[in-house]
PDB file of N, CA and C in Angstrom:
ATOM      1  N   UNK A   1      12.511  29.815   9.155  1.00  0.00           N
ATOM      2  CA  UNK A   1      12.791  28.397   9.209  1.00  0.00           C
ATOM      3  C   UNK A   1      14.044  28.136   8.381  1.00  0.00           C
ATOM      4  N   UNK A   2      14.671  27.402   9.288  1.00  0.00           N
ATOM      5  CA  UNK A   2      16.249  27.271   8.327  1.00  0.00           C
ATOM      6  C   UNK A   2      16.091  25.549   7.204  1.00  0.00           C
ATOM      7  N   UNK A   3      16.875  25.827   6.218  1.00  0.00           N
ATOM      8  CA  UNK A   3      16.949  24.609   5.280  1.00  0.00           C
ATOM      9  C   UNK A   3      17.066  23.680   6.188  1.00  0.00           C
ATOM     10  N   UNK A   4      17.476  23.760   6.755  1.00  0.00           N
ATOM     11  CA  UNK A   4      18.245  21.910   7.381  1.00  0.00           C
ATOM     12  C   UNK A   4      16.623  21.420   8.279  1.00  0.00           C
ATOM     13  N   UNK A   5      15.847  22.421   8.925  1.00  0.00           N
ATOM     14  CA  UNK A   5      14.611  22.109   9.104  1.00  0.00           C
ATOM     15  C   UNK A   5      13.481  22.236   8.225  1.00  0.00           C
ATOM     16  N   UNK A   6      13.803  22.144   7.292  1.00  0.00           N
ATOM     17  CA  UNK A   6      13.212  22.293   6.568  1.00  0.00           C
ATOM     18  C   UNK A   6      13.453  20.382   5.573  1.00  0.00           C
ATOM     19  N   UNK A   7      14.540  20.554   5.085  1.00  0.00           N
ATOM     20  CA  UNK A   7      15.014  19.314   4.952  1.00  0.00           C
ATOM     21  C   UNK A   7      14.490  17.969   5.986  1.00  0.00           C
ATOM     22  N   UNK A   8      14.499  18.025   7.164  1.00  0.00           N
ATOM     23  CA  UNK A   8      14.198  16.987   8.012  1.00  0.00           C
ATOM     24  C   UNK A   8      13.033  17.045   8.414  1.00  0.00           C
ATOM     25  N   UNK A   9      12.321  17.936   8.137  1.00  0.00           N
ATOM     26  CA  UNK A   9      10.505  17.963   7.983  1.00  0.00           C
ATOM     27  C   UNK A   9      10.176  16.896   6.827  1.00  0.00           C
ATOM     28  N   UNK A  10      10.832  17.448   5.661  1.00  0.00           N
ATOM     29  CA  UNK A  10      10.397  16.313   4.549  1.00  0.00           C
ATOM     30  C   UNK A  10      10.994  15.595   4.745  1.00  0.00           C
ATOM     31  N   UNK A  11      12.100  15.191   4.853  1.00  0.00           N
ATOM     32  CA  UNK A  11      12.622  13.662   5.018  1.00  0.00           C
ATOM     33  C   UNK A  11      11.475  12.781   5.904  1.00  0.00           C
ATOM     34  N   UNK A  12      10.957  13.635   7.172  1.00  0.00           N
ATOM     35  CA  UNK A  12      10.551  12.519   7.990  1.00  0.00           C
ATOM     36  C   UNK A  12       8.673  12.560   7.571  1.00  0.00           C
ATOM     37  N   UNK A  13       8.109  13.593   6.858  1.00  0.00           N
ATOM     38  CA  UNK A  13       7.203  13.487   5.771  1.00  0.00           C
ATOM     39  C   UNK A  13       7.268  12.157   4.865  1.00  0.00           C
ATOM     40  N   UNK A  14       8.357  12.281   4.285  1.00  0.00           N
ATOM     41  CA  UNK A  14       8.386  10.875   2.746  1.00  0.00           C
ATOM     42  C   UNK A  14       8.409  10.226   4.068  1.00  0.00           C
ATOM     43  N   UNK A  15       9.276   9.762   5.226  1.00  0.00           N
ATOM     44  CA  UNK A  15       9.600   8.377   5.569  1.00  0.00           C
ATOM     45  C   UNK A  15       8.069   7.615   6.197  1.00  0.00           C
ATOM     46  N   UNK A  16       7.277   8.723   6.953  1.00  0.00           N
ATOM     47  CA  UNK A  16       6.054   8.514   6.922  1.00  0.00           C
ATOM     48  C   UNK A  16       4.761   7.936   6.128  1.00  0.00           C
ATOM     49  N   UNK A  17       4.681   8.809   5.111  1.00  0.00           N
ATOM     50  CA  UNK A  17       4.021   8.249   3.891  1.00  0.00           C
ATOM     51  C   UNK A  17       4.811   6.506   3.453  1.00  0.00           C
ATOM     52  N   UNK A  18       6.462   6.733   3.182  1.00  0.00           N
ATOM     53  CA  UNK A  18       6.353   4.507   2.590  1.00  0.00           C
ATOM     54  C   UNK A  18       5.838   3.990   3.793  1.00  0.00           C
ATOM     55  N   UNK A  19       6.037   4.261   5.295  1.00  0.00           N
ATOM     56  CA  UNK A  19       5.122   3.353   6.056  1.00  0.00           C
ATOM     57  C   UNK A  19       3.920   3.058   6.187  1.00  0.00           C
ATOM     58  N   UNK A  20       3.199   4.287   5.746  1.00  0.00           N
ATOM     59  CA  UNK A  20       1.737   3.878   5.563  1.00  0.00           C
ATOM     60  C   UNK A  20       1.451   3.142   4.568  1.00  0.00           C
ATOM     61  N   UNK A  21       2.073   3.501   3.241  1.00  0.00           N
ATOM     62  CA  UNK A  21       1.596   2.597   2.339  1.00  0.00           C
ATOM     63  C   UNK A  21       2.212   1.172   1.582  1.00  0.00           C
ATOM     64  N   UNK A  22       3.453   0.880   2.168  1.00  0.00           N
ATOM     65  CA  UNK A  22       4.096  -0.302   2.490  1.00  0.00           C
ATOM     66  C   UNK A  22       3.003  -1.648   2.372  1.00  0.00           C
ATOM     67  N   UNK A  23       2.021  -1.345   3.656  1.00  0.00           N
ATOM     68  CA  UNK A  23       1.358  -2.287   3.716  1.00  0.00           C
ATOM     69  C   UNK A  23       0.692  -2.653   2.602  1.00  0.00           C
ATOM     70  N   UNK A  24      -0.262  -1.632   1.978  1.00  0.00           N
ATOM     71  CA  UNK A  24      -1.556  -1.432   1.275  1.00  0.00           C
ATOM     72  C   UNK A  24      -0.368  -2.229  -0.258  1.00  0.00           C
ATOM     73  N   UNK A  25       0.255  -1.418  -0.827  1.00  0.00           N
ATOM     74  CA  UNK A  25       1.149  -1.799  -1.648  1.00  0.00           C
ATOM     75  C   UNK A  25       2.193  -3.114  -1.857  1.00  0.00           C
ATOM     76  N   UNK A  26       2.477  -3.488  -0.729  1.00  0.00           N
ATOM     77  CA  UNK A  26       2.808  -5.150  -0.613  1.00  0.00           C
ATOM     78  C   UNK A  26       1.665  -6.272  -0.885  1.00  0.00           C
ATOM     79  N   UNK A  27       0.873  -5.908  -0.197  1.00  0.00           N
ATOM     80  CA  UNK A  27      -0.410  -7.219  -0.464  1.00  0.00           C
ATOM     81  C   UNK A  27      -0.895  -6.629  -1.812  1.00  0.00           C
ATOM     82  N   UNK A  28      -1.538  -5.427  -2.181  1.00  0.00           N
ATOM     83  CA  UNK A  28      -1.337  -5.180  -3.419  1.00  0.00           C
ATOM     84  C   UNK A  28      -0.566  -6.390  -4.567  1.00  0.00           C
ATOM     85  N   UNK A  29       1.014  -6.052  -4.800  1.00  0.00           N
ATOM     86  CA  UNK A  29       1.777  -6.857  -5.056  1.00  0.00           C
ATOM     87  C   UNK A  29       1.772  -8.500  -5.201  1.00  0.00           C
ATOM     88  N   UNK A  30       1.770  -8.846  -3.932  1.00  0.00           N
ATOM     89  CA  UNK A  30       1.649 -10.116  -3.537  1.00  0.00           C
ATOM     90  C   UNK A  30       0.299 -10.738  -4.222  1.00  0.00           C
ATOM     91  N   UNK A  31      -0.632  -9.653  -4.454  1.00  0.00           N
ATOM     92  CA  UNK A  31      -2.468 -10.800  -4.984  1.00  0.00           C
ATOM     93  C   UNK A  31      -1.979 -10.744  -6.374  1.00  0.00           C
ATOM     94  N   UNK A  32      -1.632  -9.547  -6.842  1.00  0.00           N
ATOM     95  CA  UNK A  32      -1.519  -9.284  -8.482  1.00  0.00           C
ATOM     96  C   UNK A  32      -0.260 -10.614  -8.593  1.00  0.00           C
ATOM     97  N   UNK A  33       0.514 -10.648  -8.083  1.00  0.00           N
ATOM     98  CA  UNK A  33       1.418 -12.005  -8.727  1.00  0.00           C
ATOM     99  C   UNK A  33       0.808 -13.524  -8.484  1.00  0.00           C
ATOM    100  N   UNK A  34      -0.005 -13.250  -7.762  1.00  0.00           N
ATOM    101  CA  UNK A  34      -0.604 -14.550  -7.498  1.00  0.00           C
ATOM    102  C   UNK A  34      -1.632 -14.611  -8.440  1.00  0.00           C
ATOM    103  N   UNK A  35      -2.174 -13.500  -9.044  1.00  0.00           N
ATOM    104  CA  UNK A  35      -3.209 -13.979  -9.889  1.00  0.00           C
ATOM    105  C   UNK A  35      -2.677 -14.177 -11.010  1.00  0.00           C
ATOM    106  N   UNK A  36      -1.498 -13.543 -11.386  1.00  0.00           N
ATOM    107  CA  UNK A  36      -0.648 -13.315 -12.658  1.00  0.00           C
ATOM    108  C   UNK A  36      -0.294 -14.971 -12.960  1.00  0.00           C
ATOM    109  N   UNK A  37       0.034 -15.020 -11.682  1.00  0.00           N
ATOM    110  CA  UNK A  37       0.781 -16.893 -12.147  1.00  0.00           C
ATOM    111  C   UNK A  37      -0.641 -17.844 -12.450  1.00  0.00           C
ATOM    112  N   UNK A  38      -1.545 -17.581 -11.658  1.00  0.00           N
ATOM    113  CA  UNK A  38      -2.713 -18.403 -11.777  1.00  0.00           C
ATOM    114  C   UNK A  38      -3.520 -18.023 -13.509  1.00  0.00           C
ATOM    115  N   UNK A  39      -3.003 -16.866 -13.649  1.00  0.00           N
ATOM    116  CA  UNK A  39      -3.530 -16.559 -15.124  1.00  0.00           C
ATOM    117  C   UNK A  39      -2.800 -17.094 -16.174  1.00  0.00           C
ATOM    118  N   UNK A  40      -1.202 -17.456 -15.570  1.00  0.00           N
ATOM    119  CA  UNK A  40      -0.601 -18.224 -16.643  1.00  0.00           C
ATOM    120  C   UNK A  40      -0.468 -19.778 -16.579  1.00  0.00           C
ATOM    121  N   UNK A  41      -0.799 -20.307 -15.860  1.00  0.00           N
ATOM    122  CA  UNK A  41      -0.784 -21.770 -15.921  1.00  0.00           C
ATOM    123  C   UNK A  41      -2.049 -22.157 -16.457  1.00  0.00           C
ATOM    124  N   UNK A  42      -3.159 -21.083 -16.440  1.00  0.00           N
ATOM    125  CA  UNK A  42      -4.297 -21.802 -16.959  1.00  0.00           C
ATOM    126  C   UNK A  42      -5.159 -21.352 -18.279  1.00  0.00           C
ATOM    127  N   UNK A  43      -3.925 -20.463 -18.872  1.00  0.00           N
ATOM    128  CA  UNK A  43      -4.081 -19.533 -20.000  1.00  0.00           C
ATOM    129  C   UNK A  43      -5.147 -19.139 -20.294  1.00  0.00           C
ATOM    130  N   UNK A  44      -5.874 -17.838 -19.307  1.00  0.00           N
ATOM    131  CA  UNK A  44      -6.594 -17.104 -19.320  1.00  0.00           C
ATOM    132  C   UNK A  44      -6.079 -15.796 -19.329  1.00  0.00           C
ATOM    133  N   UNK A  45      -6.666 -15.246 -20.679  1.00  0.00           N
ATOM    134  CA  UNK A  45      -6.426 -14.047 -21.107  1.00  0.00           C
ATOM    135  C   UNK A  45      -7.022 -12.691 -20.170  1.00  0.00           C
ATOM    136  N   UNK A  46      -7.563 -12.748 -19.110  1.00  0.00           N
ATOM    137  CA  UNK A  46      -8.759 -11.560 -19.180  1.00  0.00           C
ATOM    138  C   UNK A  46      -8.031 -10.773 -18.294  1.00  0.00           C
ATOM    139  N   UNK A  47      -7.920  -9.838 -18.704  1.00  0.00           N
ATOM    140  CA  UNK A  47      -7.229  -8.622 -18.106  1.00  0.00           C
ATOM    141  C   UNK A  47      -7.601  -7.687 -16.336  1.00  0.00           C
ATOM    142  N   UNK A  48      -9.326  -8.072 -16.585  1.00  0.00           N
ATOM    143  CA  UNK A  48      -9.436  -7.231 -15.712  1.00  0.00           C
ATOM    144  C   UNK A  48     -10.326  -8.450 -13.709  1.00  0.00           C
ATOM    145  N   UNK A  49      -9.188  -9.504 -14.343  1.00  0.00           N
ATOM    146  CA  UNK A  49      -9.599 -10.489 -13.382  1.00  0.00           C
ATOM    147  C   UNK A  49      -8.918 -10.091 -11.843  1.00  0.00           C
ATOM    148  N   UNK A  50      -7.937  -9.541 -12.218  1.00  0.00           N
ATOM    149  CA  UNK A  50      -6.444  -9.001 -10.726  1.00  0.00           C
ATOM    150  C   UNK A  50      -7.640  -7.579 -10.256  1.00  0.00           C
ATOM    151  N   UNK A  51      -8.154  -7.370 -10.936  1.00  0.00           N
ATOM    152  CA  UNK A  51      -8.960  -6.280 -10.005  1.00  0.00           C
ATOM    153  C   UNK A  51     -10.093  -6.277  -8.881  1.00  0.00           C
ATOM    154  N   UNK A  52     -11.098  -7.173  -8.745  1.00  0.00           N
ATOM    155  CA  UNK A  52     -11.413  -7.926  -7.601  1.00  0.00           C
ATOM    156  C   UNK A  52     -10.862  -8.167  -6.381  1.00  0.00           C
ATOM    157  N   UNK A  53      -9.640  -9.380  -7.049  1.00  0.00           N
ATOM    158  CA  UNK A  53      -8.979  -9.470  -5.878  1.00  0.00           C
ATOM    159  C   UNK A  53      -8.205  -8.977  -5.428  1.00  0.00           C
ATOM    160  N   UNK A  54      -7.594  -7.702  -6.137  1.00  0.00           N
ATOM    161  CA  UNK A  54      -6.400  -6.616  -5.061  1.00  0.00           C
ATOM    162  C   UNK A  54      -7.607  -5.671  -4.302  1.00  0.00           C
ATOM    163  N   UNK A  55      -8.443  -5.409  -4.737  1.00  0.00           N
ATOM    164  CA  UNK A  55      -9.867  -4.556  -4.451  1.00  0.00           C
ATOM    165  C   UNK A  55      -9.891  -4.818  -3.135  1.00  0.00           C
ATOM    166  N   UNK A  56     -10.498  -6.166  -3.035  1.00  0.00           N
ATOM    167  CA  UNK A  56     -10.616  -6.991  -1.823  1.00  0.00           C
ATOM    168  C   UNK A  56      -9.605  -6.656  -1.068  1.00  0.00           C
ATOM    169  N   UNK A  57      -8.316  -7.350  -1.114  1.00  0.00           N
ATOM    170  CA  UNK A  57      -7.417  -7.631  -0.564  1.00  0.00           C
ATOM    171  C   UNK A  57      -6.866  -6.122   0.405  1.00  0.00           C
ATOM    172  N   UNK A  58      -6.881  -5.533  -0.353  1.00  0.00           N
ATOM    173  CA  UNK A  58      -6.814  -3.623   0.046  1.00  0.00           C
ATOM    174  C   UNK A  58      -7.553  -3.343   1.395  1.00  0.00           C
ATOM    175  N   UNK A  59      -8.545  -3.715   0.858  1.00  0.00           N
ATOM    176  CA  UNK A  59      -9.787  -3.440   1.581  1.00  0.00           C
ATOM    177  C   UNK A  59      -9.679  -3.939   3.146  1.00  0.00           C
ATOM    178  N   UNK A  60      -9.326  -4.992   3.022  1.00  0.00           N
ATOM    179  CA  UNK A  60      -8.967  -5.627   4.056  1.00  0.00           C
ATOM    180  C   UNK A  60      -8.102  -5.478   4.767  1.00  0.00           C
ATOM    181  N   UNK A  61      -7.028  -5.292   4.085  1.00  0.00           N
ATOM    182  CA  UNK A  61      -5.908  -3.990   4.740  1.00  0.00           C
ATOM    183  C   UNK A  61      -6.113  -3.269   5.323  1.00  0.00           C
ATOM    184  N   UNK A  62      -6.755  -2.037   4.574  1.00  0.00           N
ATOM    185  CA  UNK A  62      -7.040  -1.239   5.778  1.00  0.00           C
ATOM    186  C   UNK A  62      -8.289  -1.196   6.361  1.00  0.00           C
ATOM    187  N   UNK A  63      -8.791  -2.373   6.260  1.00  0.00           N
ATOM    188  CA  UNK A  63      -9.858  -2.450   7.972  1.00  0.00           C
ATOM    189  C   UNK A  63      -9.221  -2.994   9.089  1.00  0.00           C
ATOM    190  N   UNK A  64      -8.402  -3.378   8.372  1.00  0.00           N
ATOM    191  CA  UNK A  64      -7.177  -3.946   9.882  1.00  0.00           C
ATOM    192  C   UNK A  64      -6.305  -3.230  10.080  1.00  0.00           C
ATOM    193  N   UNK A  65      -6.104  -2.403   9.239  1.00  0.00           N
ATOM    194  CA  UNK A  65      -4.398  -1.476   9.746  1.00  0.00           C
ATOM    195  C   UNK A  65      -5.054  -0.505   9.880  1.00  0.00           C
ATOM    196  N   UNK A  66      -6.651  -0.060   9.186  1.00  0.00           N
ATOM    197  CA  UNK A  66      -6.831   1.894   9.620  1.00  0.00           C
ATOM    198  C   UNK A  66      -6.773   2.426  10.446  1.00  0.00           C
ATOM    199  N   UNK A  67      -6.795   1.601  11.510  1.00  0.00           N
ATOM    200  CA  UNK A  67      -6.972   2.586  13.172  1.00  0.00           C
ATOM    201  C   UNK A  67      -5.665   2.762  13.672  1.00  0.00           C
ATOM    202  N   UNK A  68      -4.397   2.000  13.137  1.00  0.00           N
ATOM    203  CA  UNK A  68      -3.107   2.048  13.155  1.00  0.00           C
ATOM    204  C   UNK A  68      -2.360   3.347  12.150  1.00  0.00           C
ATOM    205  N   UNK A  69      -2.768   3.205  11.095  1.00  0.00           N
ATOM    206  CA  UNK A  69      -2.570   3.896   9.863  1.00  0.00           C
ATOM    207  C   UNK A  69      -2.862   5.542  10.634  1.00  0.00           C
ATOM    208  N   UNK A  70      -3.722   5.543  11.051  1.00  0.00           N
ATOM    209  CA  UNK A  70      -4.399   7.129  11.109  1.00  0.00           C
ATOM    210  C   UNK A  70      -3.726   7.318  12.575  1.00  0.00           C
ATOM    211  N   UNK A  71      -3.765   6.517  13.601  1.00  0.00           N
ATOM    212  CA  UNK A  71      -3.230   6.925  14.482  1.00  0.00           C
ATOM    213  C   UNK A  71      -1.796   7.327  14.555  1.00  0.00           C
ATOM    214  N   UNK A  72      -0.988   6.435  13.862  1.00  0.00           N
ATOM    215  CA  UNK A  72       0.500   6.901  13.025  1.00  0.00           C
ATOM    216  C   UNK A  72       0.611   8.436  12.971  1.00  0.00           C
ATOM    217  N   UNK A  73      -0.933   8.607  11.292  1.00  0.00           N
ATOM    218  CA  UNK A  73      -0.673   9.690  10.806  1.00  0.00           C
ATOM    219  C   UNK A  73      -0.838  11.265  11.477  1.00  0.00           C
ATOM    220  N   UNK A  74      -1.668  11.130  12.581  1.00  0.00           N
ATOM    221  CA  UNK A  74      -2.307  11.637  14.086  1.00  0.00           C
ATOM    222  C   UNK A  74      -1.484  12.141  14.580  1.00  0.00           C
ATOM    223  N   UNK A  75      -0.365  11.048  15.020  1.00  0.00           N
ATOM    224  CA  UNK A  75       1.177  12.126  16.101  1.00  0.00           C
ATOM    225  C   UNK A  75       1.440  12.104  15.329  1.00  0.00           C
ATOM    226  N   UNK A  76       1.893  12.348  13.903  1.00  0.00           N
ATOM    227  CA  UNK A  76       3.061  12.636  13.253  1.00  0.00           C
ATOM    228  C   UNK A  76       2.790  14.376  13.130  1.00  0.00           C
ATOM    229  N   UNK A  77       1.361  14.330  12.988  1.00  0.00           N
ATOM    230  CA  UNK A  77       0.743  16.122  12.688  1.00  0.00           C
ATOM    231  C   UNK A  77       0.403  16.757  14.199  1.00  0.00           C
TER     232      UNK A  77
END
């Protein structure tokens, strides 16, 4: 196997993997700042309140994207 295929195996490896987890990791993102702001306007200290709702939020993700997600990951292998 020559470098350059070797090289464009992984390239299109990583480019695979941020698409799968793009999703999961944006809404991720998106709950934790939403709880972050909601934790600061109403000055509540508790640390482990953003964990619930990214939990959730995840979750939900991929019950809606898994059959997409895996089928992706399916032809790519």
């Amino acid at each position: 196997m020559l470098i350059g295929q070797i090289v464009s195996l992984m390239r299109s490896g990583v480019q695979e993997i941020i698409v799968l987890v793009a999703p999961v990791l944006g809404v991720a993102l998106i709950i934790g700042l939403i709880v972050a702001i909601f934790q600061a306007t109403t000055s509540i200290q508790e640390q482990t309140l953003t964990f619930l709702p990214k939990l959730l939020a995840i979750l939900i993700v991929l019950a809606l994207l898994g059959g997409t997600m895996f089928a992706s990951l399916r032809d790519y292998t």
